[in-house]
C-alpha atoms as a PDB file:
ATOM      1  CA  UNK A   1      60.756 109.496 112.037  1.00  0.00           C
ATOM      2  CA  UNK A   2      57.263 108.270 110.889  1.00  0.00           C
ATOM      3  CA  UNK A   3      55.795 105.145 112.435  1.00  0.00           C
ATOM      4  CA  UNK A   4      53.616 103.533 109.847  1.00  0.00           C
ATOM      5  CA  UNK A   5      50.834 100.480 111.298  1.00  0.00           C
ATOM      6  CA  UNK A   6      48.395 100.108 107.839  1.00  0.00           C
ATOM      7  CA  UNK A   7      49.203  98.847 104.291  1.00  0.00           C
ATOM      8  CA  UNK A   8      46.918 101.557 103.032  1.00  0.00           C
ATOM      9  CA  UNK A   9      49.140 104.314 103.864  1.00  0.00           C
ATOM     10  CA  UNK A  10      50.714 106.233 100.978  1.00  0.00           C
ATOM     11  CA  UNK A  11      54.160 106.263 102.208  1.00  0.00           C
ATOM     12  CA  UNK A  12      53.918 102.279 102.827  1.00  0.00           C
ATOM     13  CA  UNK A  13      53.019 101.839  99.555  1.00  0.00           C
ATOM     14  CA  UNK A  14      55.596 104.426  98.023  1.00  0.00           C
ATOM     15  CA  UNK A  15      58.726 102.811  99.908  1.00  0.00           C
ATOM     16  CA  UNK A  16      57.056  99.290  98.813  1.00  0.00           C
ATOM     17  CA  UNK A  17      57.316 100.957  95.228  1.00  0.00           C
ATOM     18  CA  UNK A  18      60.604 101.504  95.531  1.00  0.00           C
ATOM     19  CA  UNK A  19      61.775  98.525  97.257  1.00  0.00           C
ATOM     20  CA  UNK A  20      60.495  96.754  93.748  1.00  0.00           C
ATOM     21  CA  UNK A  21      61.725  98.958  90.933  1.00  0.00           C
ATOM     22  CA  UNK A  22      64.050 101.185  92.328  1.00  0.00           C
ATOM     23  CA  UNK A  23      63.646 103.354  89.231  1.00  0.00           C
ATOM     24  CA  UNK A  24      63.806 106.956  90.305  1.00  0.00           C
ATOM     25  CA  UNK A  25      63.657 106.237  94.378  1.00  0.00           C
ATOM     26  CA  UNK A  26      65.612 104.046  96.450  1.00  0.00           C
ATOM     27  CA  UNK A  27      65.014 102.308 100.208  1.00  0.00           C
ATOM     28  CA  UNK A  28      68.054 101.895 101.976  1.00  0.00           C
ATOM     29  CA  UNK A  29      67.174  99.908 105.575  1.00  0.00           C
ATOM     30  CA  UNK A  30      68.197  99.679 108.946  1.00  0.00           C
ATOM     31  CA  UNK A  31      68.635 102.716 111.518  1.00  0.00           C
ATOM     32  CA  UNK A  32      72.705 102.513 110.813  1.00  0.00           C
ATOM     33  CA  UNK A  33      72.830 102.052 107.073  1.00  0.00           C
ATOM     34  CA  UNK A  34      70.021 105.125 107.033  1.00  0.00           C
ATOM     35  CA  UNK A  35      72.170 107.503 109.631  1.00  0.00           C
ATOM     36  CA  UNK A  36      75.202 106.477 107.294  1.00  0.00           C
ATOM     37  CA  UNK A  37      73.684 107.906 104.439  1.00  0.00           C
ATOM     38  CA  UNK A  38      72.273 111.224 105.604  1.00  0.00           C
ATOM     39  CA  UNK A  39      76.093 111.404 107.243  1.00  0.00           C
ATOM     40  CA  UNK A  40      77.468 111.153 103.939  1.00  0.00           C
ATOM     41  CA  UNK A  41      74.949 114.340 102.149  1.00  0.00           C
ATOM     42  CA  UNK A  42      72.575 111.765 101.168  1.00  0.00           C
ATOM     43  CA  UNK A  43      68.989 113.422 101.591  1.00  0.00           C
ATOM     44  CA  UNK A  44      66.040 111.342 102.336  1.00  0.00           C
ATOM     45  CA  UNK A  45      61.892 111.983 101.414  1.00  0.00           C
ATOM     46  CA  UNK A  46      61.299 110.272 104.294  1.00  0.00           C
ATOM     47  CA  UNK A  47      62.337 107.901 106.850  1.00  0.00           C
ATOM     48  CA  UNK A  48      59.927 106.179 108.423  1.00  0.00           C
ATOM     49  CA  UNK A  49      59.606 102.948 111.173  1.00  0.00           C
ATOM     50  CA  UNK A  50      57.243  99.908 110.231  1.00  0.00           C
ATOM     51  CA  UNK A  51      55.165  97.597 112.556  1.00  0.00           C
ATOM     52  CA  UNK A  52      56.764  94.187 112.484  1.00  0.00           C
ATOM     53  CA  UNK A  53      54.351  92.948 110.169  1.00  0.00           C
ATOM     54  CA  UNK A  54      54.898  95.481 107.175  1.00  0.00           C
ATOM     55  CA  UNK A  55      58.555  95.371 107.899  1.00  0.00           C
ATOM     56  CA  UNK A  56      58.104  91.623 106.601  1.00  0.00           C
ATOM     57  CA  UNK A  57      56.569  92.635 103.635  1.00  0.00           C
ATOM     58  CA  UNK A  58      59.040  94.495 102.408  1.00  0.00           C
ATOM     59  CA  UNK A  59      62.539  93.939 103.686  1.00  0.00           C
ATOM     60  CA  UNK A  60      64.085  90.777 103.846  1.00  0.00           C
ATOM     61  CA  UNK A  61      66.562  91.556 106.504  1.00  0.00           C
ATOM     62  CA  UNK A  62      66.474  91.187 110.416  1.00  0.00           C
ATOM     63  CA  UNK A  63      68.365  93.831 110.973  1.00  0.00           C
ATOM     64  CA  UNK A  64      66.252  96.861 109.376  1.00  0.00           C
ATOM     65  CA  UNK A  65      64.588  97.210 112.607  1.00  0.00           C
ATOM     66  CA  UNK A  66      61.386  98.558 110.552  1.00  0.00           C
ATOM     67  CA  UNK A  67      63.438 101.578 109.469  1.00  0.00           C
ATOM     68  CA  UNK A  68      63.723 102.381 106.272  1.00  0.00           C
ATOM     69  CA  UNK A  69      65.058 105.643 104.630  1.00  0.00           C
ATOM     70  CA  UNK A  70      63.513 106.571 100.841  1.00  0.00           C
ATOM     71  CA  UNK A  71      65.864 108.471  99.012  1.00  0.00           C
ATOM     72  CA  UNK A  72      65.743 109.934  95.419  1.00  0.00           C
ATOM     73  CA  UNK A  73      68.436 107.731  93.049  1.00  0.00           C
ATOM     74  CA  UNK A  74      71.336 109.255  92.524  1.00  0.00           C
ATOM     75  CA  UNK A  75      72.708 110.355  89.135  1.00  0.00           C
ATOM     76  CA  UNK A  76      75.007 108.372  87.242  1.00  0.00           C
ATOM     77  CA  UNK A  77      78.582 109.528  87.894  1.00  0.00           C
ATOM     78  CA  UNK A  78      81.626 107.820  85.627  1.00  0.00           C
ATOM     79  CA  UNK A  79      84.611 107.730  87.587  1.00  0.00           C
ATOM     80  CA  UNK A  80      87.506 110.009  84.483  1.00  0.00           C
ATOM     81  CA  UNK A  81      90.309 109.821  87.730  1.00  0.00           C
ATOM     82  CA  UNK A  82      90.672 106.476  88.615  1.00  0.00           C
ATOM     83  CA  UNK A  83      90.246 102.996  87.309  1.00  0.00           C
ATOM     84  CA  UNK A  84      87.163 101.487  86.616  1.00  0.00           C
ATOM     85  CA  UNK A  85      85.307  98.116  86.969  1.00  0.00           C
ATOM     86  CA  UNK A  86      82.933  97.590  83.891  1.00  0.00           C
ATOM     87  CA  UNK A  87      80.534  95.210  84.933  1.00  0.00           C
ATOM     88  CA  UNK A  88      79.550  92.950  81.730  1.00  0.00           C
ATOM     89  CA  UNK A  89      76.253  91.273  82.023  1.00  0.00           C
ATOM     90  CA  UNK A  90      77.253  90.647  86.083  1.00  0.00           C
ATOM     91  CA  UNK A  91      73.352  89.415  87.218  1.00  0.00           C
ATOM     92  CA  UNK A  92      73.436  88.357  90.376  1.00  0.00           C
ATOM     93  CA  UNK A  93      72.775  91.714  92.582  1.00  0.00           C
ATOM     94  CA  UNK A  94      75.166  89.988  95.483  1.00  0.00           C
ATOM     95  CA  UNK A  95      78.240  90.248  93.114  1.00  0.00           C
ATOM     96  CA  UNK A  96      77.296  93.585  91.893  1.00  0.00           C
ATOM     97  CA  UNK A  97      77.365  94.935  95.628  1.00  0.00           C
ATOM     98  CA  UNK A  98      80.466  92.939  96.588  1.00  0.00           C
ATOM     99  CA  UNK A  99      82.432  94.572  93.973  1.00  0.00           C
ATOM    100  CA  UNK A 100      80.845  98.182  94.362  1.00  0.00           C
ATOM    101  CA  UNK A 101      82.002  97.717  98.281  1.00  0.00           C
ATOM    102  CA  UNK A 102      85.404  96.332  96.463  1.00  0.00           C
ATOM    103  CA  UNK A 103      85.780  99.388  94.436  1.00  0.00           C
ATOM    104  CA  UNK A 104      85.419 101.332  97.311  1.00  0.00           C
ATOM    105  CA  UNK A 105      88.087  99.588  99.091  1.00  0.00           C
ATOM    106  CA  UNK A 106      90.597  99.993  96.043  1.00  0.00           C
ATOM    107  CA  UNK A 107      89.670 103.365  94.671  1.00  0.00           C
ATOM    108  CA  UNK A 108      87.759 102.668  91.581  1.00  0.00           C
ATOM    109  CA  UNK A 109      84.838 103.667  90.001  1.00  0.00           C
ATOM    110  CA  UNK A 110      82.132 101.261  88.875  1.00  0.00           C
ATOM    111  CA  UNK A 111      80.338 101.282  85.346  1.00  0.00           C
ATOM    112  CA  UNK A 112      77.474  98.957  84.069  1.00  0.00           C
ATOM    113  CA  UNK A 113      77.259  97.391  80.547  1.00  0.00           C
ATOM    114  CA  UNK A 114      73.865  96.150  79.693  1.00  0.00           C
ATOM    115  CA  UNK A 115      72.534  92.749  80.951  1.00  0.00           C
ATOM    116  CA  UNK A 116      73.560  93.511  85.083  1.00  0.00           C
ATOM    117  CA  UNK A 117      71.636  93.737  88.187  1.00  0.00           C
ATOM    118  CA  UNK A 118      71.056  96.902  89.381  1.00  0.00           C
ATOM    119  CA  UNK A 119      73.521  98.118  92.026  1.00  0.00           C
ATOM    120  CA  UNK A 120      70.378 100.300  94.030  1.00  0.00           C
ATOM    121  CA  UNK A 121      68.507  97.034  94.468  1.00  0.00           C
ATOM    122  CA  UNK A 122      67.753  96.315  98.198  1.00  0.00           C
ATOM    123  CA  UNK A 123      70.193  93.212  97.866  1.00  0.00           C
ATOM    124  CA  UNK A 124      73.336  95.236  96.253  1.00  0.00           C
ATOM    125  CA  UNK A 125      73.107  97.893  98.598  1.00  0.00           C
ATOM    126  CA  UNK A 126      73.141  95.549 101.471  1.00  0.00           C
ATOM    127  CA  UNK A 127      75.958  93.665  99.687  1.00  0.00           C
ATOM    128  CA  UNK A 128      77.876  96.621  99.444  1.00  0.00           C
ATOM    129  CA  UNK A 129      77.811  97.153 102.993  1.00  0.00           C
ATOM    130  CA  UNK A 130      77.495 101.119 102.508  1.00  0.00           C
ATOM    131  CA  UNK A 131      80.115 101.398 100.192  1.00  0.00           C
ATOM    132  CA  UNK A 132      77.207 102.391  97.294  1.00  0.00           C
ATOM    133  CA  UNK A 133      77.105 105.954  99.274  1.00  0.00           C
ATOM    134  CA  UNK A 134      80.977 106.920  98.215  1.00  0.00           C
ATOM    135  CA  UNK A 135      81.554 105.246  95.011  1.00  0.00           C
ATOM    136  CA  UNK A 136      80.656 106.737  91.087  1.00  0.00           C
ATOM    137  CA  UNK A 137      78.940 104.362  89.279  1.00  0.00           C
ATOM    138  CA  UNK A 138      77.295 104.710  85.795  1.00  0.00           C
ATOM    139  CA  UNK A 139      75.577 102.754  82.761  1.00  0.00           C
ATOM    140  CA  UNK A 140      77.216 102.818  79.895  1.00  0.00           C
ATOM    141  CA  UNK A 141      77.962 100.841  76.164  1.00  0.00           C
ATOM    142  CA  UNK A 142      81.112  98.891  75.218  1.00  0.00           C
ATOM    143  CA  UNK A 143      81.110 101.996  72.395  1.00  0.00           C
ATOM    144  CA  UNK A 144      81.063 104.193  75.450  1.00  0.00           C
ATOM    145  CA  UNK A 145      84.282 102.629  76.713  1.00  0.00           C
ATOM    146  CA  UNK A 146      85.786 102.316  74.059  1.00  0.00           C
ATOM    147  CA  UNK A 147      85.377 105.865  72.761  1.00  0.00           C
ATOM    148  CA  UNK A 148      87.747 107.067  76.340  1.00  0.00           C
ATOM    149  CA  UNK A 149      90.607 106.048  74.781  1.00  0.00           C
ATOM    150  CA  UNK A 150      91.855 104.523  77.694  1.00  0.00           C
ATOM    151  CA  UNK A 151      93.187 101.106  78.381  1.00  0.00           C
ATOM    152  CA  UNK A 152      90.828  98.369  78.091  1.00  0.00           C
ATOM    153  CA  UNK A 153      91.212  95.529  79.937  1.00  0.00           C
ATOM    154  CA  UNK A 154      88.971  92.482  80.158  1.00  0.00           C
ATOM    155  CA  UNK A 155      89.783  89.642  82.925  1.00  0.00           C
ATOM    156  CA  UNK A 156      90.550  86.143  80.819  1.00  0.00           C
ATOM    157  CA  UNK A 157      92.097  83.351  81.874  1.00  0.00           C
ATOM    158  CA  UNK A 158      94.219  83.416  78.418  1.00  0.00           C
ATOM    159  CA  UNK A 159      95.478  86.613  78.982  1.00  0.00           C
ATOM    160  CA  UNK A 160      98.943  88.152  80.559  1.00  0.00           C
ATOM    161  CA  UNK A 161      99.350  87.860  84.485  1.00  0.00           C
ATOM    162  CA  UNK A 162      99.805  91.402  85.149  1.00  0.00           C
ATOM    163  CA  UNK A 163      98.217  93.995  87.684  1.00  0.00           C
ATOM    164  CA  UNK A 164      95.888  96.705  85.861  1.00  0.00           C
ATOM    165  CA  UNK A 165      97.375 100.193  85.014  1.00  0.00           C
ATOM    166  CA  UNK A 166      95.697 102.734  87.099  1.00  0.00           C
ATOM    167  CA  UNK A 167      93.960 104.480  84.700  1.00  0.00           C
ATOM    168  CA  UNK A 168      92.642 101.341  82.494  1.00  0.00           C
ATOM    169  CA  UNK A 169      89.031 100.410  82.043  1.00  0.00           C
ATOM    170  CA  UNK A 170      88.888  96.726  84.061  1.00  0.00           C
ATOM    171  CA  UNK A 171      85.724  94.756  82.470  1.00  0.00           C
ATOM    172  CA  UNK A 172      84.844  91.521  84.491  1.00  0.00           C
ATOM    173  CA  UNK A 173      82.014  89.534  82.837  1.00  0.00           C
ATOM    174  CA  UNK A 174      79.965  86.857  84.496  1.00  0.00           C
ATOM    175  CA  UNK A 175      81.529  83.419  85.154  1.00  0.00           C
ATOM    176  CA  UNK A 176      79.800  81.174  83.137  1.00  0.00           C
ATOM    177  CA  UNK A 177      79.371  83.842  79.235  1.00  0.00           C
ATOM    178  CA  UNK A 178      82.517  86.566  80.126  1.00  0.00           C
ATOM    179  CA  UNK A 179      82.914  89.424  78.195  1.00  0.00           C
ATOM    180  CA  UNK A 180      80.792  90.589  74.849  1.00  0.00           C
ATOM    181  CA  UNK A 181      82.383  89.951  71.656  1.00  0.00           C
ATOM    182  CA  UNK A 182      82.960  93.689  70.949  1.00  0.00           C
ATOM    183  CA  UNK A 183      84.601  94.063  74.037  1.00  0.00           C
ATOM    184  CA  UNK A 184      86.898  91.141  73.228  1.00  0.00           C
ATOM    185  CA  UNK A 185      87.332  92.537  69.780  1.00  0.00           C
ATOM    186  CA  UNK A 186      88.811  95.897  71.196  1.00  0.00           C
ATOM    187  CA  UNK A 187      90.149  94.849  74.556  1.00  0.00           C
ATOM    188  CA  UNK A 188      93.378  93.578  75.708  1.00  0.00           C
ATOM    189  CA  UNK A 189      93.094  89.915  78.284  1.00  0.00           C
ATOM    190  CA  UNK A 190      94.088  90.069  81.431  1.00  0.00           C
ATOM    191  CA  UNK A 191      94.613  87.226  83.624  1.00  0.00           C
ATOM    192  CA  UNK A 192      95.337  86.014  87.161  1.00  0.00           C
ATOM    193  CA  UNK A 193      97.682  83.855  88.062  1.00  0.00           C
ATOM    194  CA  UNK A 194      96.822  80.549  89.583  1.00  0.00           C
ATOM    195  CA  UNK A 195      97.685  76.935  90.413  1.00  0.00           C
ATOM    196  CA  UNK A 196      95.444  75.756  87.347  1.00  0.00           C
ATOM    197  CA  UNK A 197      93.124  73.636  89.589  1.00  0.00           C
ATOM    198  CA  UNK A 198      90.228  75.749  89.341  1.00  0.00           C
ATOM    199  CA  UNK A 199      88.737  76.202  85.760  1.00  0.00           C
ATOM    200  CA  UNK A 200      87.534  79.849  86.985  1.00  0.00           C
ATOM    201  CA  UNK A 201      87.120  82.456  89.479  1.00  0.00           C
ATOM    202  CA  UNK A 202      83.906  83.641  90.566  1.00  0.00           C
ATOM    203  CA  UNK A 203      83.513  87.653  89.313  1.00  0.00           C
ATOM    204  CA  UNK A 204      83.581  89.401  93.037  1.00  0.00           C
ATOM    205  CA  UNK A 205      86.675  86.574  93.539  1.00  0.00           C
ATOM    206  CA  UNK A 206      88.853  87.838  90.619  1.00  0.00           C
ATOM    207  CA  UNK A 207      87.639  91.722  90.808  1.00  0.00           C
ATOM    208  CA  UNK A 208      88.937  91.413  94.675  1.00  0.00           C
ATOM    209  CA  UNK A 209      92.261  90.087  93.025  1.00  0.00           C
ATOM    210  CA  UNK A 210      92.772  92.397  90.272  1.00  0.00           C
ATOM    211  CA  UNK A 211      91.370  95.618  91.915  1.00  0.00           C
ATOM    212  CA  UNK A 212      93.945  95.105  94.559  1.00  0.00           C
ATOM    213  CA  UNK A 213      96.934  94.735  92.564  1.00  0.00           C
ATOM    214  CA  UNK A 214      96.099  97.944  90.558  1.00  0.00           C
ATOM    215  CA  UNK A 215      95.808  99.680  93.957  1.00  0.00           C
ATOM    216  CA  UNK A 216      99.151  98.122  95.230  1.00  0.00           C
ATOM    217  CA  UNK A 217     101.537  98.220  92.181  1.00  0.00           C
END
C-alpha cells in the first residue's frame, strides 16, 4: 500500500478524479470494503493510504481509514437468468445502492434506464454495502427491455397485488414521476398490497417488497 502526504501527487489527484466522475475508474474506500473486493477477483491500479487531511478531501466517510482502492469500472453485465430491477429515472445514489445490495439479497440483476444515479458513485457503493462486487448491472433503453420479450412489469399502485414471475423485467420508477410513458404503454402494473394509509412507497421500500416475494413464491 502507498501512503500519499501532498495534493500534488499524481495518484492523489487520479483517485480524486475518480471519486468525481467515476467514468472509466472507480474508488471504493475503507481497508474492508477494499480487501472485499480484491477477495471477490476485483483488481485494483492501486491502493493507496491518505494523511488525514487528504482523506477529508475526498471521502466523506469516517470509516475509510485513508484507504482507498482505484479500480478500473467494470463492464456492463445484463442479468438473461434471473429477474431484473430496471431502475427508471431512480436519482438519488442512496436508493440506487440500497436496491443493488437488495438485488443481491434476492437474486436479481440490476439495469439502468436513463435519468438514474450512477450505481459506482462513492455514495451507491457505500449504500450497497459491497453487494455492487456480485451483482450484473447494465444501462439500457425501455426499447432494450422491451425487445427481451420477457415479462414487463412496472410497480403501480393501480396494478394487481401479485409477486413478480421469476424471469420478468421489474421496473421501479422514482416516487414522486414513476415509470416513462413507453414503459407504461408496453408494461403490465404491478402493485403491493397495503392498508391504503400511505399514498406511496419509497422505491428501495417497495423494491425490498417485491424483490422478496419473487424470491419466495
Amino acid at each position: 500500500m502507498k501512503s500519499i502526504t501532498s495534493r500534488e501527487n499524481r495518484w492523489f489527484k487520479r483517485v480524486r478524479d475518480a471519486v468525481r466522475e467515476h467514468a472509466e475508474e472507480i474508488v471504493i474506500e475503507g481497508p474492508k470494503a477494499v480487501a472485499d473486493a480484491i477477495a471477490a477477483g476485483w483488481s485494483p491500479i492501486i491502493v493507496v493510504e491518505f494523511s488525514e487531511e487528504l482523506r477529508r478531501s475526498v471521502g466523506d466517510t469516517k470509516t475509510s481509514q485513508g484507504v482507498f482502492g482505484l479500480f478500473p469500472r467494470p463492464p456492463a453485465r445484463f442479468a438473461t437468468d434471473k429477474l431484473v430491477a430496471a431502475l427508471d429515472g431512480v436519482q438519488d445514489p442512496g436508493n440506487v445502492g440500497t436496491i443493488v445490495r437488495l438485488a443481491a439479497a434476492f437474486d436479481a440483476g440490476v439495469a439502468l434506464l436513463p435519468g438514474c444515479a450512477d450505481p459506482f458513485s462513492p455514495k451507491a457503493i457505500r449504500a450497497s454495502a459491497g453487494a455492487i462486487l456480485n451483482v450484473p448491472i447494465a444501462p439500457v433503453t425501455a426499447q432494450q427491455l422491451i425487445d427481451t420479450q420477457r415479462p414487463l412489469l412496472y410497480a403501480d399502485a393501480r396494478g394487481d397485488a401479485a409477486a413478480p414471475p421469476r424471469d420478468a423485467i421489474l421496473v421501479l420508477g422514482s416516487e414522486g414521476r414513476g415509470v416513462s410513458e413507453e414503459i407504461r404503454a408496453h408494461g403490465k402494473p404491478i402493485a403491493i398490497e397495503t392498508t391504503g394509509r400511505v399514498e406511496s412507497l419509497n422505491v428501495a421500500a417497495a423494491a425490498a417488497i417485491l424483490l422478496w416475494q419473487a424470491f419466495r413464491f
